[in-house]
Structures are given as C-alpha cells and as structure tokens.
N, C-alpha and C. Protein backbone atom coordinates (compact mmCIF):
# COMPACT_ATOMS: atom_id res chain seq x y z
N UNK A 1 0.82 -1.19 0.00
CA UNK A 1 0.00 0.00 0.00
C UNK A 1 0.86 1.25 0.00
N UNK A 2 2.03 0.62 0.40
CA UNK A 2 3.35 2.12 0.52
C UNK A 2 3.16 2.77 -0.84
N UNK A 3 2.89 1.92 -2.00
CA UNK A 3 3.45 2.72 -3.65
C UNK A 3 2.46 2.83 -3.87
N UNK A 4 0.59 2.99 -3.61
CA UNK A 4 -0.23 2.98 -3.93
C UNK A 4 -0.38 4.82 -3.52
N UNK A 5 -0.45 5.75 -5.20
CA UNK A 5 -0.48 7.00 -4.85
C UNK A 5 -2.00 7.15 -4.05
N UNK A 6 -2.12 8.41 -3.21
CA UNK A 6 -3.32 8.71 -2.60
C UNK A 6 -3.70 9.28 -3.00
N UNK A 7 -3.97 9.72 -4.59
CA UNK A 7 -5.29 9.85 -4.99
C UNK A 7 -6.27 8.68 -5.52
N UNK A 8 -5.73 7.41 -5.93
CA UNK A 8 -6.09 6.20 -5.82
C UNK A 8 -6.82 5.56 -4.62
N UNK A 9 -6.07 6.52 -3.67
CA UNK A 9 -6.62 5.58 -2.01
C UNK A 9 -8.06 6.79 -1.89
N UNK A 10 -8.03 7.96 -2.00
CA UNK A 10 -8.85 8.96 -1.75
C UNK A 10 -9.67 9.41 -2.86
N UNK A 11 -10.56 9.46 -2.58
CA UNK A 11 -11.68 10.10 -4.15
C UNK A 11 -12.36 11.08 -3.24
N UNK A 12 -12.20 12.42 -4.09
CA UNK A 12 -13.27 13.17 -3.54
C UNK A 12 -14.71 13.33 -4.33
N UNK A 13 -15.68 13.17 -3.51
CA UNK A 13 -16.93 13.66 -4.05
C UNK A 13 -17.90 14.66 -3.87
N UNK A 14 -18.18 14.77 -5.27
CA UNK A 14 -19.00 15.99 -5.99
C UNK A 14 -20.75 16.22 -4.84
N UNK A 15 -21.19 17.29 -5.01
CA UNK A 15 -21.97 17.44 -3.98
C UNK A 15 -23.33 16.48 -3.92
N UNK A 16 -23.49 15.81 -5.40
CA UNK A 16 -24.74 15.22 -5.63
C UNK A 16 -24.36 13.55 -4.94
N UNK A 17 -22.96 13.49 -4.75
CA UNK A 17 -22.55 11.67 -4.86
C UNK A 17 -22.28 12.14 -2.90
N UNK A 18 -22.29 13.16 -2.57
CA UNK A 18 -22.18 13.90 -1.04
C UNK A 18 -23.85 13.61 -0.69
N UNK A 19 -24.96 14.52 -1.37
CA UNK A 19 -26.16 14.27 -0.65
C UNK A 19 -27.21 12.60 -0.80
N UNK A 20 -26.16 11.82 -2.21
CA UNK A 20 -26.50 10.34 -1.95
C UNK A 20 -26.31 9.30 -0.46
N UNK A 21 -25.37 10.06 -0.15
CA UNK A 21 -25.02 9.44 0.95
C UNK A 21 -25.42 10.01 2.62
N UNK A 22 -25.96 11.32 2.65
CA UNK A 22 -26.36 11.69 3.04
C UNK A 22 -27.72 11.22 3.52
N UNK A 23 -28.95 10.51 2.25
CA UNK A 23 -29.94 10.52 2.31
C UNK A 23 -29.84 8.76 2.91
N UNK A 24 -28.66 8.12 2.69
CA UNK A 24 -28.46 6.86 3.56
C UNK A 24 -28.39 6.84 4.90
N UNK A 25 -27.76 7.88 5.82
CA UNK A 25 -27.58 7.93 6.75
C UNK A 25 -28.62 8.61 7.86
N UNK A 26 -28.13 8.21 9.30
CA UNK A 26 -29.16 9.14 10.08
C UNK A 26 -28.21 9.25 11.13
N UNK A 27 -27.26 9.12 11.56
CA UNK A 27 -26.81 9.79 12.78
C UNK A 27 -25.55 10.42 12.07
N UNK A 28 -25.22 11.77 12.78
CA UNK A 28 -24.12 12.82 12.57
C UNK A 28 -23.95 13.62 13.81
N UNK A 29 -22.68 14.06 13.41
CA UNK A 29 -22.37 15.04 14.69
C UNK A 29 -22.26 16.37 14.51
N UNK A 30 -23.11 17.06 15.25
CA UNK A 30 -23.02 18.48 14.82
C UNK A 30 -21.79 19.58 15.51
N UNK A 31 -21.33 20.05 15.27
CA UNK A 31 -19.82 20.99 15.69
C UNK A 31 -20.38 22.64 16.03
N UNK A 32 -19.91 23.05 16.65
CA UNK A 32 -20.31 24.52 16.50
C UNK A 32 -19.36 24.91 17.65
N UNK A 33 -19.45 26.61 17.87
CA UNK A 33 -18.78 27.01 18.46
C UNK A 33 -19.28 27.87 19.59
N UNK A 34 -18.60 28.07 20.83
CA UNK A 34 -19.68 28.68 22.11
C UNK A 34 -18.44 29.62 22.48
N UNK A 35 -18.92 30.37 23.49
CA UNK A 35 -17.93 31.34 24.11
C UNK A 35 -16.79 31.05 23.98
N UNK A 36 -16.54 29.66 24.50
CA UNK A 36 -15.46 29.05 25.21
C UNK A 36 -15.07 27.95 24.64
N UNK A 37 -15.72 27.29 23.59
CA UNK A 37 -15.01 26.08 23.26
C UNK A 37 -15.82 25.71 21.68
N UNK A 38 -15.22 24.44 21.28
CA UNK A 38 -15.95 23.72 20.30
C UNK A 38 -16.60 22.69 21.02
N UNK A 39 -17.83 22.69 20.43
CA UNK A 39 -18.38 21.65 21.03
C UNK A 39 -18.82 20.77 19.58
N UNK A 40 -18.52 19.33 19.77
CA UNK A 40 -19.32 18.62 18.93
C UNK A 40 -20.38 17.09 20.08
N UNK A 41 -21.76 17.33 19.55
CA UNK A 41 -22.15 16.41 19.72
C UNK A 41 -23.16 15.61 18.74
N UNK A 42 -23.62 14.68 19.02
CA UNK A 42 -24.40 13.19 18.00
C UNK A 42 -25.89 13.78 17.84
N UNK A 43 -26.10 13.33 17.08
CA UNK A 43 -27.71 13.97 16.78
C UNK A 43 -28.64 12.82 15.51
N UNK A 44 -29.53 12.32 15.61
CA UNK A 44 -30.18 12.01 14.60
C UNK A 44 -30.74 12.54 13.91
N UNK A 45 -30.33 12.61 12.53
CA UNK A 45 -31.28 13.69 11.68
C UNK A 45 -32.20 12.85 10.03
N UNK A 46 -32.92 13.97 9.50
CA UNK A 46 -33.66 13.09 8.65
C UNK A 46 -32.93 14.47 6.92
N UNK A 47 -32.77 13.65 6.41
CA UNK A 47 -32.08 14.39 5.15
C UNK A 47 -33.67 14.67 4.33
N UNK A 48 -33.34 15.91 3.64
CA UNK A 48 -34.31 16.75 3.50
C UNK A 48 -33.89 17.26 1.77
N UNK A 49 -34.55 17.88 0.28
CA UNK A 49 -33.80 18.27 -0.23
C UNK A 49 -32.79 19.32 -0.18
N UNK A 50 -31.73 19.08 -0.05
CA UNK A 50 -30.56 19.70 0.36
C UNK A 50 -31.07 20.46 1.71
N UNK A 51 -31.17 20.03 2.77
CA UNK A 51 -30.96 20.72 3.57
C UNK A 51 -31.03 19.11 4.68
N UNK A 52 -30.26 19.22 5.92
CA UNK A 52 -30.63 18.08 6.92
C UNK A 52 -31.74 18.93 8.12
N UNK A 53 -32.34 18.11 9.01
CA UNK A 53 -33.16 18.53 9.60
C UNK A 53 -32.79 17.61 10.79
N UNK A 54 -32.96 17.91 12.32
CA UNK A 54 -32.98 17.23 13.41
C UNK A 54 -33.09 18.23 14.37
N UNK A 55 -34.15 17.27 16.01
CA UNK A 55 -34.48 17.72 16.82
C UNK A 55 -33.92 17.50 17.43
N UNK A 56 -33.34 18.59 19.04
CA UNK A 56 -32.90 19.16 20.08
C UNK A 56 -33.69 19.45 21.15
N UNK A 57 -32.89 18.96 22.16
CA UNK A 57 -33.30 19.76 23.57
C UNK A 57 -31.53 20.64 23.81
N UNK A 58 -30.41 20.20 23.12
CA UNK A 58 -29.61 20.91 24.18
C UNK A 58 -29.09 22.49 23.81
N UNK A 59 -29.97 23.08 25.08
CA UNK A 59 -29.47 24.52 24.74
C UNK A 59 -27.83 24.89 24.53
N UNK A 60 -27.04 24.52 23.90
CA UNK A 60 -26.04 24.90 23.67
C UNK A 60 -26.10 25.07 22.37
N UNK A 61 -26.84 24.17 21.13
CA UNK A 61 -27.22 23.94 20.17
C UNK A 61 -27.41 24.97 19.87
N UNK A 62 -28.63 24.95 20.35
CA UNK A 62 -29.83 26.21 20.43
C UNK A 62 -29.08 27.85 20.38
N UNK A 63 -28.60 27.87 21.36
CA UNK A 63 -27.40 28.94 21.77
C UNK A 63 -27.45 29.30 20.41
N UNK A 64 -26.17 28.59 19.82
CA UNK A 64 -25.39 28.26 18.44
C UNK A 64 -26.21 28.97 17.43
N UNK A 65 -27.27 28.40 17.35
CA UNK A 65 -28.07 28.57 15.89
C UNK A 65 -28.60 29.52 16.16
N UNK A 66 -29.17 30.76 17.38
CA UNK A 66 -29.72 31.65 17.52
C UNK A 66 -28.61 32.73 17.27
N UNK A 67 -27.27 32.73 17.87
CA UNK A 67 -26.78 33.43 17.11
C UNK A 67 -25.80 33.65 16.09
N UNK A 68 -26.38 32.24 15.24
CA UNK A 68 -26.11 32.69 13.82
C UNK A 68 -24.73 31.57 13.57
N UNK A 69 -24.35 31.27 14.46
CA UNK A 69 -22.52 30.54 14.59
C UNK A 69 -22.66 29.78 13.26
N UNK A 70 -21.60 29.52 12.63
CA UNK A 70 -21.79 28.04 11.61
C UNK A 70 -22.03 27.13 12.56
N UNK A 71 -22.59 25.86 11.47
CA UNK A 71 -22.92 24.90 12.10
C UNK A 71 -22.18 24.03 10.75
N UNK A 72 -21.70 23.03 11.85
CA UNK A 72 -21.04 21.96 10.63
C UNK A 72 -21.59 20.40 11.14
N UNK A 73 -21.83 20.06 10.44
CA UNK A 73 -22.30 18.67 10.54
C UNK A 73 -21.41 17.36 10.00
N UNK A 74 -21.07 16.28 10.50
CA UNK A 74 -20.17 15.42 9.81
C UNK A 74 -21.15 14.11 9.90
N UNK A 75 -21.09 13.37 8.95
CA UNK A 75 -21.69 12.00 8.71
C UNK A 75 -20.56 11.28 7.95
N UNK A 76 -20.65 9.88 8.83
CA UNK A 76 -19.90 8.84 7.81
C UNK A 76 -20.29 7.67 7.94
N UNK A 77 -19.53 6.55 7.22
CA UNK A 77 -19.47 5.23 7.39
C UNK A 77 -18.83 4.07 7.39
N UNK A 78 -19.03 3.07 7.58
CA UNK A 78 -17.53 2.29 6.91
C UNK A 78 -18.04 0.75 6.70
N UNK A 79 -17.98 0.19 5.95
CA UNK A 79 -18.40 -1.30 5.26
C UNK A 79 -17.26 -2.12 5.67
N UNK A 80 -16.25 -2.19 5.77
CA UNK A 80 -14.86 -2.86 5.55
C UNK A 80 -14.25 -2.93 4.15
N UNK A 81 -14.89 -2.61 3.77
CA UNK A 81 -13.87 -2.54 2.09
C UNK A 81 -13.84 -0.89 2.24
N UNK A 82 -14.73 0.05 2.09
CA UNK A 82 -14.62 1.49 1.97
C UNK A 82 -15.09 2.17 3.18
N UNK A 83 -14.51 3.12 3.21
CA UNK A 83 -15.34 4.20 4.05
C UNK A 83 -15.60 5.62 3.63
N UNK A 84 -16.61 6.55 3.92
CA UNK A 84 -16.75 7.65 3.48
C UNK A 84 -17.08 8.93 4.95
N UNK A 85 -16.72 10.47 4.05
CA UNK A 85 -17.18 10.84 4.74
C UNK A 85 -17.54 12.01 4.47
N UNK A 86 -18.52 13.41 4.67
CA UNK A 86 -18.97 13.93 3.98
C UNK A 86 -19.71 14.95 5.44
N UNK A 87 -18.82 16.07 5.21
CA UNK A 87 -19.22 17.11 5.79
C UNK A 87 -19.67 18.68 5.23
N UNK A 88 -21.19 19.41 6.10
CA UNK A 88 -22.17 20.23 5.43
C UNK A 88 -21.85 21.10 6.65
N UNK A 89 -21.54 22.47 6.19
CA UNK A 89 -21.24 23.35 6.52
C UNK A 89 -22.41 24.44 6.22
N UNK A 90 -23.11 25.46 6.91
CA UNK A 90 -24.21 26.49 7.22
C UNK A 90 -24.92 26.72 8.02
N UNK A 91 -25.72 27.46 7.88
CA UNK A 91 -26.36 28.21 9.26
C UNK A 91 -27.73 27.44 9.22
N UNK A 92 -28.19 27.19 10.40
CA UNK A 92 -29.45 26.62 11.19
C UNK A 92 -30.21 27.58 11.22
N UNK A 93 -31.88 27.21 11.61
CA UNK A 93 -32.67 27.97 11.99
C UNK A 93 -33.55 27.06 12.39
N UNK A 94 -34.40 27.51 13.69
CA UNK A 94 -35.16 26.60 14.36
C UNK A 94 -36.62 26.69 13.65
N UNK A 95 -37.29 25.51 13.58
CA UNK A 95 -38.34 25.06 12.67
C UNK A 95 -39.37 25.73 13.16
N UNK A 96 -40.61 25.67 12.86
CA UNK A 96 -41.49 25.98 13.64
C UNK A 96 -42.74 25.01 13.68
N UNK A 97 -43.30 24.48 14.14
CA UNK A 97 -44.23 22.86 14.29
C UNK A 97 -44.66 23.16 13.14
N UNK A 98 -45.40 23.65 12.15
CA UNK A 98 -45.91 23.72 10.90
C UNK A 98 -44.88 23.42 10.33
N UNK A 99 -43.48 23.40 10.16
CA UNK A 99 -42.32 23.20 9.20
C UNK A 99 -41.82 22.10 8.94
N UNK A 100 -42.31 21.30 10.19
CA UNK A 100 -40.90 20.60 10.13
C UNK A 100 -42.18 19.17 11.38
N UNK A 101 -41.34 17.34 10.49
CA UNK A 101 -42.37 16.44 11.01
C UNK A 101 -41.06 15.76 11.13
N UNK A 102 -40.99 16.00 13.16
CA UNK A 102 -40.17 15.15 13.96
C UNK A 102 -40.30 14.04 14.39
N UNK A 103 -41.67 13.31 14.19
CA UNK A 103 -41.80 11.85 14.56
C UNK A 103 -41.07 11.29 13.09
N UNK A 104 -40.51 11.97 11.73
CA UNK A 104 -39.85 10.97 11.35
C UNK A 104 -38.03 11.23 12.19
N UNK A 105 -37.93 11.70 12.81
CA UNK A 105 -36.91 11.65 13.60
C UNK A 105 -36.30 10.75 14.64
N UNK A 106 -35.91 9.82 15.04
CA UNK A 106 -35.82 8.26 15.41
C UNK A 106 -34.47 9.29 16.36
N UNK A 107 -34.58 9.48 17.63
CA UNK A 107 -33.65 9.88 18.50
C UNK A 107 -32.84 8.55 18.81
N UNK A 108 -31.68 8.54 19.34
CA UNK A 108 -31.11 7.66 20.09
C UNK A 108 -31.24 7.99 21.49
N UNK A 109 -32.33 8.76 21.81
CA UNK A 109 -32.16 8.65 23.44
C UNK A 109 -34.37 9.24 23.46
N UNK A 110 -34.85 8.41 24.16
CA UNK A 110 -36.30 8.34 23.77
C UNK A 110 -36.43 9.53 24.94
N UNK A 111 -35.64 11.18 24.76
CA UNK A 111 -35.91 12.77 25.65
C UNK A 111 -36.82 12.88 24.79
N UNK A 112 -37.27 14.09 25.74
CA UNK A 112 -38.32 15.10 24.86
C UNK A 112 -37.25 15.98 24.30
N UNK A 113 -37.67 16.24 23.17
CA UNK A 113 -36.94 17.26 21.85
C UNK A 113 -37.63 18.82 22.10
N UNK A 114 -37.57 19.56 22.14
CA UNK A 114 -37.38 20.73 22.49
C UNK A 114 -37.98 21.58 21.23
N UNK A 115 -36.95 21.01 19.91
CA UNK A 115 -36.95 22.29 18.58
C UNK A 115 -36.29 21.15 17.95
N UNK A 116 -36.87 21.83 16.47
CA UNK A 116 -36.44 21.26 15.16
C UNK A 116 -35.60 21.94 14.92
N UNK A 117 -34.71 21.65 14.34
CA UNK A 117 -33.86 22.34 13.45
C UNK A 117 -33.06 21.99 12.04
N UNK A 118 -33.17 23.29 10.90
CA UNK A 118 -33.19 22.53 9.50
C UNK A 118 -31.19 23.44 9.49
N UNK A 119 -30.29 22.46 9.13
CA UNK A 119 -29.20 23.25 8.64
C UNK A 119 -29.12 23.38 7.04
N UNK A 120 -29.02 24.69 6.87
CA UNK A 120 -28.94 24.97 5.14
C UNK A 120 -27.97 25.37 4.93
N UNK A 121 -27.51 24.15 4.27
CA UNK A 121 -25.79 24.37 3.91
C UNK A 121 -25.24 25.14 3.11
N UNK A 122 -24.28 25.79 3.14
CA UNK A 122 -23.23 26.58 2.17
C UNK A 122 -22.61 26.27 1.47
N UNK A 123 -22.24 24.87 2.06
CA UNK A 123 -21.07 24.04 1.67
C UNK A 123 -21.43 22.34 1.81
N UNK A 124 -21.42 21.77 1.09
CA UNK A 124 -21.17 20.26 0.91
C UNK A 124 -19.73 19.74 0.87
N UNK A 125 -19.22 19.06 1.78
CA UNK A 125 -17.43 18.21 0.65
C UNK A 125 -17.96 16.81 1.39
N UNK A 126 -17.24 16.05 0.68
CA UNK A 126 -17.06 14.69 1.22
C UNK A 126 -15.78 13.61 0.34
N UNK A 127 -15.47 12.84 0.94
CA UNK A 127 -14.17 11.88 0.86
C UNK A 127 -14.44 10.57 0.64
N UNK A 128 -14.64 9.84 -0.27
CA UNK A 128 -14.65 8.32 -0.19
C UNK A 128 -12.67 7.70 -0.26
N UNK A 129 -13.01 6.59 0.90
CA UNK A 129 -11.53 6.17 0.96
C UNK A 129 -11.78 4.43 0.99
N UNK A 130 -10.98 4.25 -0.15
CA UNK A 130 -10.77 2.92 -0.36
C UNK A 130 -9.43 2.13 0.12
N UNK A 131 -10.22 1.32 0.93
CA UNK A 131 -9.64 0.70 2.13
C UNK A 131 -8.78 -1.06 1.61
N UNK A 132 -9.41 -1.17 0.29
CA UNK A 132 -9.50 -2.66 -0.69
C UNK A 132 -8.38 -2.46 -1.40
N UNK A 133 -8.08 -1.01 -1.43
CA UNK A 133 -6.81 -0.74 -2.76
C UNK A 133 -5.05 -1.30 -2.50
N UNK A 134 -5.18 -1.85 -3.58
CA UNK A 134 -3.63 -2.99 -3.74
C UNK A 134 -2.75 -1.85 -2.53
C-alpha cells in the first residue's frame, strides 16, 4: 500500500454523490462554536432536499443557531472494504411545528426534543476512501 499513490486511495466527491449518501444515513455530529469552546455532539437527523433537519433539547445547540454561529455537521461510514465521509457546513434555523415532522426523527435517546432544526448548507465536501486498494 506504501506505492499505492493517494489519490487512488482517496476520491473526492462531488456534492450530488455527497447528498446520496447523506440521504443513507441518520446519525451525525453536529460541531459549533460557544464562548469558550468547540463543542461537537451526535444527533439524529432526517435528510431533507438539500438541507438536513434534526431535533434538540440541548441549549447549547440552540445557543449556536440563535446566534447565527456556523454549524457543521459530519456523517460517515464504513463497510470494511470502503469508508466515506462527507461534511455540510451552514447556518441553522429553528423550525417551527408547521415546518418541520419530527416523529420521522428516530432519537437515540427516547428525551423530549425541544426544537427542530433545519441546517442549510453553504457548503457540501465529502471523501470516499478505499480501504481494498492494492
């Protein structure tokens, strides 16, 4: 694998082969920034056209998206032959119950959710890495 160049090992993908994989997945971690630190935590979300959507209780989130911070989101995966990964960069805004249908939202922790929230990205990138290559 030493002589195997890395663009062979690394493919980057285009934003449409980014929101394919997107619309596979449901858990990501959202990143943002607070007074004092970065915070990233896990969130289940439901992919939306181009935009992701997921509900919150933690006011730090909340914090975040009220005033305005980026919000970056990372999703990935890994099969054993490949893995990918594909991070959405933009600003949040909290839903309002007419907007936005959180029972398709499957939490990993059965809290009460607080607020929806849709991130509308700026930015799409993502990385497929082949793990199979000579």
């Amino acid at each position: 694998m030493e002589d195997t160049p890395l663009d062979e090992l690394v493919v980057v993908l285009d934003p449409d082969q980014c929101w394919q994989r997107l619309h596979r997945s449901r858990i990501a971690r959202v990143a943002f920034r607070t007074e004092g630190s970065l915070e990233v935590i896990p969130v289940n979300y439901v992919p939306e056209p181009r935009r992701l959507v997921f509900a919150t209780s933690s006011s730090a989130i909340l914090d975040a998206v009220r005033a305005r911070r980026e919000i970056v989101m990372e999703v990935d995966e890994h099969d054993g032959w490949t893995a990918w990964s594909v991070v959405v960069r933009g600003t949040a805004r909290v839903l309002g119950a007419d907007q936005a249908a959180p029972r398709q939202i499957r939490s990993m922790l059965a809290t009460p959710k607080h607020a929806v929230v849709a991130l509308e990205p700026t930015g799409v990138t993502g990385r497929l890495f082949d793990q199979a290559a000579p």
